[in-house]
PDB file of N, CA and C in Angstrom:
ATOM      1  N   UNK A   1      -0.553  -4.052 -32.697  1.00  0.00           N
ATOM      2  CA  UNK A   1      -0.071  -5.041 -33.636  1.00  0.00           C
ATOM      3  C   UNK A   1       0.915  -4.393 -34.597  1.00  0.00           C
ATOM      4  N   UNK A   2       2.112  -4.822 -35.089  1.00  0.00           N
ATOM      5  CA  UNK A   2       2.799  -4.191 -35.631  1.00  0.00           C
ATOM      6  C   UNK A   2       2.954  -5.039 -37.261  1.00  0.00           C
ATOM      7  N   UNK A   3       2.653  -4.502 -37.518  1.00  0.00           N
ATOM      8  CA  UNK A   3       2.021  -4.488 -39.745  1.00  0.00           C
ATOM      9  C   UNK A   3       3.719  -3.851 -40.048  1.00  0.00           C
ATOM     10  N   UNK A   4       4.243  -4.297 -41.132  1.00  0.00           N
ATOM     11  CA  UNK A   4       4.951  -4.020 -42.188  1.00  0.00           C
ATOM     12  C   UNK A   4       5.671  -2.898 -41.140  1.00  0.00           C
ATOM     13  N   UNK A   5       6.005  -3.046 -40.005  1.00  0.00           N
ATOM     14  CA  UNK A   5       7.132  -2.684 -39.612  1.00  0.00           C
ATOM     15  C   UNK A   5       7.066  -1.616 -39.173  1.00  0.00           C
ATOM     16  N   UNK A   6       5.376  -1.108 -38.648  1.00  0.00           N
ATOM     17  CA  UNK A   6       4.727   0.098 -38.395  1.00  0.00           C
ATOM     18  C   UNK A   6       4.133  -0.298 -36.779  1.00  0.00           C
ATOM     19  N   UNK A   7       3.868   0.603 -35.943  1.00  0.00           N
ATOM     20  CA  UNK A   7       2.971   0.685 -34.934  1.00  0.00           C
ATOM     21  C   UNK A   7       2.354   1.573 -34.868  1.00  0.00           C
ATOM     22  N   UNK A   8       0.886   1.720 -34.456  1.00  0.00           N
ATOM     23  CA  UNK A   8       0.211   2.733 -34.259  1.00  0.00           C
ATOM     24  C   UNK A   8      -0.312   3.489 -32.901  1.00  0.00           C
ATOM     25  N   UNK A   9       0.108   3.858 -32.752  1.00  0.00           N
ATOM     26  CA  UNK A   9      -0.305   4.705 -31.216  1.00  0.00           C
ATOM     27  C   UNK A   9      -1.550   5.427 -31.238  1.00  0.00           C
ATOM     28  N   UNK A  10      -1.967   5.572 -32.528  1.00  0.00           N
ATOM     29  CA  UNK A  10      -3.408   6.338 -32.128  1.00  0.00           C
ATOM     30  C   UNK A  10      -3.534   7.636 -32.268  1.00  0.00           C
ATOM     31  N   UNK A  11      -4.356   8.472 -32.173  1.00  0.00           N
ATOM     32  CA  UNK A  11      -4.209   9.834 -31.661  1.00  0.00           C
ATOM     33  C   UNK A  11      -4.423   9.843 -30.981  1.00  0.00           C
ATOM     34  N   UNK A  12      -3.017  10.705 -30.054  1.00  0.00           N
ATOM     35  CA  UNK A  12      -2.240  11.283 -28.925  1.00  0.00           C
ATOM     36  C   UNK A  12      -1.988  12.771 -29.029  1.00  0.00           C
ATOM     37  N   UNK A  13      -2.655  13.537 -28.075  1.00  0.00           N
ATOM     38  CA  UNK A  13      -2.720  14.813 -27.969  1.00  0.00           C
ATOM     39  C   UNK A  13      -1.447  15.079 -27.406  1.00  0.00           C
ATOM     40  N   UNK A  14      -1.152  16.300 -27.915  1.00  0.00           N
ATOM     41  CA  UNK A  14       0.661  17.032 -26.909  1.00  0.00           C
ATOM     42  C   UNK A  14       0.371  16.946 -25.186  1.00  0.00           C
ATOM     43  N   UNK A  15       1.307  16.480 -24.560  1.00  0.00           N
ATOM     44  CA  UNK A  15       1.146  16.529 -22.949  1.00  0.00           C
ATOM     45  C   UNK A  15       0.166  15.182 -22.401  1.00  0.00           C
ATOM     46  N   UNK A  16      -0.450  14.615 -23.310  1.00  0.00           N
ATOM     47  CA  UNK A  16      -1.362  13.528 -22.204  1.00  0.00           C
ATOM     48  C   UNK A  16      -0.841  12.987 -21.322  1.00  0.00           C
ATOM     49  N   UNK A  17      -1.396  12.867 -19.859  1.00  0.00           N
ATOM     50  CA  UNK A  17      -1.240  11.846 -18.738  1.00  0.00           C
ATOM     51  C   UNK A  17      -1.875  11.004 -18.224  1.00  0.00           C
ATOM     52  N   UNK A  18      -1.386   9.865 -18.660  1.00  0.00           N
ATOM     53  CA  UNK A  18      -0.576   9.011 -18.797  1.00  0.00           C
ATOM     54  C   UNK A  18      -0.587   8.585 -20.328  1.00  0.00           C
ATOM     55  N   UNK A  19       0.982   8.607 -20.605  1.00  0.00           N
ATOM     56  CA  UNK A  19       0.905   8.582 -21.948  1.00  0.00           C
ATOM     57  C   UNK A  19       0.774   7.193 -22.414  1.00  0.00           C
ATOM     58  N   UNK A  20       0.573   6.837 -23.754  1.00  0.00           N
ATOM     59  CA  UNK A  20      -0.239   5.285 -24.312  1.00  0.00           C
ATOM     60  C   UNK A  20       1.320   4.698 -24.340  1.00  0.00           C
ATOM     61  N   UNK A  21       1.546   3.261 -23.867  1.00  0.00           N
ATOM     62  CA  UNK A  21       2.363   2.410 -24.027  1.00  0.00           C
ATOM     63  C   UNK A  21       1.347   1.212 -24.932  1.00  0.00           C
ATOM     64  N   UNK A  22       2.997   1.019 -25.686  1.00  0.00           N
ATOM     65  CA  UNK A  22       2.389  -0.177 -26.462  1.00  0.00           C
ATOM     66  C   UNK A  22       3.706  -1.125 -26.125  1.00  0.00           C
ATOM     67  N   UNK A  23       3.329  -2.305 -26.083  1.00  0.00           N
ATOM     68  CA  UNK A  23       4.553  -3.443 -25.938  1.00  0.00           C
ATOM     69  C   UNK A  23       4.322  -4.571 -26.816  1.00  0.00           C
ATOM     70  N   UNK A  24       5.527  -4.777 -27.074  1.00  0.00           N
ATOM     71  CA  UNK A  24       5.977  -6.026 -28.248  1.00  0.00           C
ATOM     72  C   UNK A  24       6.572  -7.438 -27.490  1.00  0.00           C
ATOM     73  N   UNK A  25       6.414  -8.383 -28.089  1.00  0.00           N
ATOM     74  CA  UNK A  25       6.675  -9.324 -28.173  1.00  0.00           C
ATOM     75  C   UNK A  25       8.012  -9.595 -28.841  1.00  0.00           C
ATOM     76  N   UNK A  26       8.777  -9.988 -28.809  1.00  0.00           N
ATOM     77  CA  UNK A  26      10.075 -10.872 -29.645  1.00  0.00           C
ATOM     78  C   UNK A  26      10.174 -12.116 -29.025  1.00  0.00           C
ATOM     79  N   UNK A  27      10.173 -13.079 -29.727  1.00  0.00           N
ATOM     80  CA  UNK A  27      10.676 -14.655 -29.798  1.00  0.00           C
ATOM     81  C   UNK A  27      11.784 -14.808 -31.140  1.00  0.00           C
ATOM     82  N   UNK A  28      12.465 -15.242 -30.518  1.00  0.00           N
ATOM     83  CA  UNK A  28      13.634 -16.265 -31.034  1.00  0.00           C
ATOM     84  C   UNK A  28      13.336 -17.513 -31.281  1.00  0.00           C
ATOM     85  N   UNK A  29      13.144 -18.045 -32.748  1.00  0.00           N
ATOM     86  CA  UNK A  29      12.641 -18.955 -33.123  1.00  0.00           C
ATOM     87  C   UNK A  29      14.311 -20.080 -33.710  1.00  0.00           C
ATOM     88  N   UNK A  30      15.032 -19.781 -33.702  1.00  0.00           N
ATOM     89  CA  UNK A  30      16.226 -20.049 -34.155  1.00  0.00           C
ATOM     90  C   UNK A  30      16.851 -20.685 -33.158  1.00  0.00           C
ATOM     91  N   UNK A  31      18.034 -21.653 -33.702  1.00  0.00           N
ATOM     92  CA  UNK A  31      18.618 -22.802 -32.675  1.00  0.00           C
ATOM     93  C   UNK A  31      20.122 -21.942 -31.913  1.00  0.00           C
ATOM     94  N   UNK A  32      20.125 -20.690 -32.258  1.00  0.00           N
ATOM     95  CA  UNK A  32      21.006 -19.960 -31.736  1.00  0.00           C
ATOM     96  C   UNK A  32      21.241 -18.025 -31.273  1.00  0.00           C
ATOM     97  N   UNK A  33      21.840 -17.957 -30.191  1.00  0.00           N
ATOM     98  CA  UNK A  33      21.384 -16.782 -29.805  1.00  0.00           C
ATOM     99  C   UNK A  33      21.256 -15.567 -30.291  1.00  0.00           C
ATOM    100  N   UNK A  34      20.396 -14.500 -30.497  1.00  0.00           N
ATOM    101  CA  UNK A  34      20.647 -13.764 -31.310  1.00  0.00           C
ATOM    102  C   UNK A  34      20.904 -12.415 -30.493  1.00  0.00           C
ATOM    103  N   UNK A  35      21.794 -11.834 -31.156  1.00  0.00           N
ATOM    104  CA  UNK A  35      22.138 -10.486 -30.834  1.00  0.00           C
ATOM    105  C   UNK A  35      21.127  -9.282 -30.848  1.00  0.00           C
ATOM    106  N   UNK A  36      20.948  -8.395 -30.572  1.00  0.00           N
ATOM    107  CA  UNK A  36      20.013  -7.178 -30.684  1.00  0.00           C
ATOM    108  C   UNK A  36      20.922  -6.094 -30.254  1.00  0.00           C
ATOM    109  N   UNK A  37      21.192  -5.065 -31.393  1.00  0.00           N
ATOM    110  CA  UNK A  37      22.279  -4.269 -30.918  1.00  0.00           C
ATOM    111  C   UNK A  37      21.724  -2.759 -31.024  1.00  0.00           C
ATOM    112  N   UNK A  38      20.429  -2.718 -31.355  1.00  0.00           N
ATOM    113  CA  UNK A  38      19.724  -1.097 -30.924  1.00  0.00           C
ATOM    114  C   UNK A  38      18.471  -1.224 -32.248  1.00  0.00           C
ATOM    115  N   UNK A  39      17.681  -0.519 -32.404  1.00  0.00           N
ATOM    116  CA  UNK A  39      16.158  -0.101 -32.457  1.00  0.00           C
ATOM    117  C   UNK A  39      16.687   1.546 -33.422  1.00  0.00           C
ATOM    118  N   UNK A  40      15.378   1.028 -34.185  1.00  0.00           N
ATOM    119  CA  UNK A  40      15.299   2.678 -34.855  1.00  0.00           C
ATOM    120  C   UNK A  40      14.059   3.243 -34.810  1.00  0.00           C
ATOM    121  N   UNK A  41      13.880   4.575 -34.302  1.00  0.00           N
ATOM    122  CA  UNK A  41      12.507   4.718 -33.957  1.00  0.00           C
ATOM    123  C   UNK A  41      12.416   6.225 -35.152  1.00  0.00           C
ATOM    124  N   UNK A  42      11.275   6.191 -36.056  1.00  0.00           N
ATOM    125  CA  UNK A  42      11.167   7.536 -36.920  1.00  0.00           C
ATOM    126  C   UNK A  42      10.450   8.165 -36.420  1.00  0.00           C
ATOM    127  N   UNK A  43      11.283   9.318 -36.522  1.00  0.00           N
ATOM    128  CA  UNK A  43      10.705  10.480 -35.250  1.00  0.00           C
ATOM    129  C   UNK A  43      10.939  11.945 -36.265  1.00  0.00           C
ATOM    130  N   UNK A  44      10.775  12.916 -35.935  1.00  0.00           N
ATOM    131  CA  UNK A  44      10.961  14.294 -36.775  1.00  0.00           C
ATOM    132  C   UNK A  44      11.431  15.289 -35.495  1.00  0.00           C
ATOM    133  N   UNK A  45      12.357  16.078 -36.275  1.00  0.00           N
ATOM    134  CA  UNK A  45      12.969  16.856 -35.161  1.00  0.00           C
ATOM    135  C   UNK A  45      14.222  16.463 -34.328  1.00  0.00           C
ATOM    136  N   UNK A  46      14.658  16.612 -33.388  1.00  0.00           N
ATOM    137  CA  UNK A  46      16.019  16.021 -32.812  1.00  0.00           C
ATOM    138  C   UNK A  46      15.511  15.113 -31.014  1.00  0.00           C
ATOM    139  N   UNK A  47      14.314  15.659 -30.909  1.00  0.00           N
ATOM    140  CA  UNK A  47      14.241  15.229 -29.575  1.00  0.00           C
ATOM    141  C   UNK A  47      12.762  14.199 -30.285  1.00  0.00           C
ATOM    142  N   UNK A  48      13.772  12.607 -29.664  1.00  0.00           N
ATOM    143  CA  UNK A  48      12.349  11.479 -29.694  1.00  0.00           C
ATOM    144  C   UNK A  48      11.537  11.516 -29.162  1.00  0.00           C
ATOM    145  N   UNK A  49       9.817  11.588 -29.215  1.00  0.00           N
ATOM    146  CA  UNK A  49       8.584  10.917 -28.572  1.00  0.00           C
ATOM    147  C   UNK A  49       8.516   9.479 -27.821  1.00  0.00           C
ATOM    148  N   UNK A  50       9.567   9.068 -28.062  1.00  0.00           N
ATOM    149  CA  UNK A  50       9.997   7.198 -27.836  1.00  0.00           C
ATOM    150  C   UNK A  50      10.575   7.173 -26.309  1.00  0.00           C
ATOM    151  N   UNK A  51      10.230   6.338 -25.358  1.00  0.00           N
ATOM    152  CA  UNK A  51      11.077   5.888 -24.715  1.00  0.00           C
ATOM    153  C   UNK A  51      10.460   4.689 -24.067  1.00  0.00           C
ATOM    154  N   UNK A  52      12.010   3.645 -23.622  1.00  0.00           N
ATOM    155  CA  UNK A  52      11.535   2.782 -23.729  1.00  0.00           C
ATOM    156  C   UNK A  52      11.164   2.421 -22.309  1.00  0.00           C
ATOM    157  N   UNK A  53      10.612   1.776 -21.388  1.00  0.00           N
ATOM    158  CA  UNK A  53      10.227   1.291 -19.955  1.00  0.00           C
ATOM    159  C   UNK A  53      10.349  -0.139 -19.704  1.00  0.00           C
ATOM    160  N   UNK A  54      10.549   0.133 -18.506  1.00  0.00           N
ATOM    161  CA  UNK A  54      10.624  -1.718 -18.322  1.00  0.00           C
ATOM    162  C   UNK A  54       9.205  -2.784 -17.882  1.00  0.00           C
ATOM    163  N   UNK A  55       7.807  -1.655 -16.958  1.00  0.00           N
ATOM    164  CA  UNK A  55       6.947  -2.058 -16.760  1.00  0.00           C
ATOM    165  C   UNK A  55       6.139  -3.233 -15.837  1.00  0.00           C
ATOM    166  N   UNK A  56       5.527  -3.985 -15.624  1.00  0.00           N
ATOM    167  CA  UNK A  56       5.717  -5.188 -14.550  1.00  0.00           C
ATOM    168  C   UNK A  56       6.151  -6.560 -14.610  1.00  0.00           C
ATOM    169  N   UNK A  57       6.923  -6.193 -16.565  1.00  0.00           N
ATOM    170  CA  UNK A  57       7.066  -7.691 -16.799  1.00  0.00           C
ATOM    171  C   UNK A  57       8.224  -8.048 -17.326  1.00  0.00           C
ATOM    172  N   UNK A  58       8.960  -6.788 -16.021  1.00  0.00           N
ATOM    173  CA  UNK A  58      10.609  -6.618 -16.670  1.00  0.00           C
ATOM    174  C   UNK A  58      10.749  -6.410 -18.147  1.00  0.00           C
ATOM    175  N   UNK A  59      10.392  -5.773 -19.141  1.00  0.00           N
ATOM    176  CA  UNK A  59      11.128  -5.704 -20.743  1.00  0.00           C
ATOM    177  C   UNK A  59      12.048  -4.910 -20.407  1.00  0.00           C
ATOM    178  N   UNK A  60      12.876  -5.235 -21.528  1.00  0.00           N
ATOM    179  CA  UNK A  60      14.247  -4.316 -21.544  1.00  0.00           C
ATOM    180  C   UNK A  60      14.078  -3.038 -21.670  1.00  0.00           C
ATOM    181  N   UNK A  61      14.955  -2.714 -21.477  1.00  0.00           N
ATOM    182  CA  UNK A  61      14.995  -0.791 -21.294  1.00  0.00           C
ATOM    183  C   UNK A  61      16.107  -0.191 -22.084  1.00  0.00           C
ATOM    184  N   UNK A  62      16.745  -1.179 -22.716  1.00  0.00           N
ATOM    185  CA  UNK A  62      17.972  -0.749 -23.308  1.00  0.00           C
ATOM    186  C   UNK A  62      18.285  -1.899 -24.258  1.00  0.00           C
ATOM    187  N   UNK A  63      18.802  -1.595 -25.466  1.00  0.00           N
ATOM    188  CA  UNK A  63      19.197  -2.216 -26.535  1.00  0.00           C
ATOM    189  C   UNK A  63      20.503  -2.956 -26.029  1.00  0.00           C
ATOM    190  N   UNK A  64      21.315  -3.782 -26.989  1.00  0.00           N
ATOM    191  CA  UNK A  64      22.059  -4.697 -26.656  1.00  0.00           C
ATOM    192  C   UNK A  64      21.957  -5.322 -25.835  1.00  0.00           C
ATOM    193  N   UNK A  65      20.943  -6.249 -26.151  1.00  0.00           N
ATOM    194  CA  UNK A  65      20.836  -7.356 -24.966  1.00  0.00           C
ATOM    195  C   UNK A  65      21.178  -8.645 -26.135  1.00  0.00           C
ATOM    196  N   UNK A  66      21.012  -9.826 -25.909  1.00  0.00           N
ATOM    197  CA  UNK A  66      21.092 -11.543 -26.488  1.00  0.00           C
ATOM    198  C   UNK A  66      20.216 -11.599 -26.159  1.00  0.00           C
ATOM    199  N   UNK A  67      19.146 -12.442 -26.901  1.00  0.00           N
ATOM    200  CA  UNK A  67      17.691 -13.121 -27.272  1.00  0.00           C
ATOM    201  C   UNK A  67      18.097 -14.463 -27.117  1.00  0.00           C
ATOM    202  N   UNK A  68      18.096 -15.164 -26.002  1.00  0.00           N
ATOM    203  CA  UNK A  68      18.732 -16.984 -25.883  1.00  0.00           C
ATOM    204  C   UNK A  68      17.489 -17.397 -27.189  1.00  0.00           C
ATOM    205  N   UNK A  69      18.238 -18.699 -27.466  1.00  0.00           N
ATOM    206  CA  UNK A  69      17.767 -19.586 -28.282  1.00  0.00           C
ATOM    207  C   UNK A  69      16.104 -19.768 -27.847  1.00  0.00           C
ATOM    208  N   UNK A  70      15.266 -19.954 -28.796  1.00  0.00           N
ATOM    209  CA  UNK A  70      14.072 -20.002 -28.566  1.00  0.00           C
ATOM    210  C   UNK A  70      13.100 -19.128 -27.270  1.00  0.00           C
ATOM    211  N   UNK A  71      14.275 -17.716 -27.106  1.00  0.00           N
ATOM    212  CA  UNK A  71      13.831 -17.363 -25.540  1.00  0.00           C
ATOM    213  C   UNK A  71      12.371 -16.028 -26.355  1.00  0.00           C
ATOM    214  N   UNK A  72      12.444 -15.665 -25.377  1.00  0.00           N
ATOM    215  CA  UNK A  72      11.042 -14.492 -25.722  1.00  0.00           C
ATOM    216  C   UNK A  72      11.847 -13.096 -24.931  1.00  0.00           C
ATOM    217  N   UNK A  73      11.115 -12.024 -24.858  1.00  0.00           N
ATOM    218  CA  UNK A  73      11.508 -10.717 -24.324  1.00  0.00           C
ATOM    219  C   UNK A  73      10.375  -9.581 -24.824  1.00  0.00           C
ATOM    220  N   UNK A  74      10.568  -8.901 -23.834  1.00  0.00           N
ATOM    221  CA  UNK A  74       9.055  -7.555 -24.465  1.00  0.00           C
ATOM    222  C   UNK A  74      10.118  -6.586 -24.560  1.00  0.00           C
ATOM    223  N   UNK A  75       9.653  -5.243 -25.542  1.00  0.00           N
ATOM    224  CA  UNK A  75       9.640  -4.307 -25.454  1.00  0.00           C
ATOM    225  C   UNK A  75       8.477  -3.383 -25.199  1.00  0.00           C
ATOM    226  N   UNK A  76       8.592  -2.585 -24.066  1.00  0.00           N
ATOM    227  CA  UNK A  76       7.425  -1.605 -24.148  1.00  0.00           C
ATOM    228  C   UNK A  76       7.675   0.032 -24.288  1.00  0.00           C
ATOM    229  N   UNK A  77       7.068   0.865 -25.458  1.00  0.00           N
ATOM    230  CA  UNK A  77       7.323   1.749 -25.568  1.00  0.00           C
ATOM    231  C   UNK A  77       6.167   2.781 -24.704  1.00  0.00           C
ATOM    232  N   UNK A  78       6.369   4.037 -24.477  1.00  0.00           N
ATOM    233  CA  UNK A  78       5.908   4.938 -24.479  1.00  0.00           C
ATOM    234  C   UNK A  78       6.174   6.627 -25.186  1.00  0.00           C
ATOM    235  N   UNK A  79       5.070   6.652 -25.723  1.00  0.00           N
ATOM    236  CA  UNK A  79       4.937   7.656 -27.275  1.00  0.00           C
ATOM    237  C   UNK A  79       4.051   9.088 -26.099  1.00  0.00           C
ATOM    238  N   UNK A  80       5.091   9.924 -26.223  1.00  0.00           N
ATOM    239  CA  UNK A  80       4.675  11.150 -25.224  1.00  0.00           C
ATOM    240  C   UNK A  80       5.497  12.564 -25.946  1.00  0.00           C
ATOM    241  N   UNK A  81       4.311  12.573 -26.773  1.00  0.00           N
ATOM    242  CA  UNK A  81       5.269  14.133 -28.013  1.00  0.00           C
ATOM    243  C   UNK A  81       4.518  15.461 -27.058  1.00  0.00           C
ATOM    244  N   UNK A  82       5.594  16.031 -27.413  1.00  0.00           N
ATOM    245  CA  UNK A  82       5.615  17.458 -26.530  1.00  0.00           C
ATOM    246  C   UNK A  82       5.722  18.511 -27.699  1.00  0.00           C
TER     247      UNK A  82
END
């Protein structure tokens, strides 16, 4: 569930296999399409824990996509710190 703009992954040990995915929801509640032009993920260091997958229910895998009017879309992450 994502609170005030936070997600929690839990504790996640360095190296686990298979690492924890969490996936989001977005709906477009608005009478017009909305843009999505990239994601900020807070991370420490230069190399992200983040990446994103597409999974069995097609979510995007890449930023800049259009959200059609009233449409829906997942994101699913996977959090795998080394």
């Amino acid at each position: 569930d994502a609170t005030s703009g936070e997600i929690n992954f839990g504790t996640v040990l360095v190296g686990v296999t298979p690492a924890p995915e969490i996936q989001i929801t977005l709906h477009n509640v608005d009478n017009v399409p909305l843009d999505i032009s990239h994601g900020y993920f807070a991370t420490t260091g230069t190399v992200s824990p983040f990446t994103m997958v597409a999974g069995d229910d097609s979510c995007w895998t890449t930023f800049d996509q259009t959200l059609a009017e009233d449409g829906t879309a997942c994101l699913r992450f996977v959090f795998n710190p080394t």
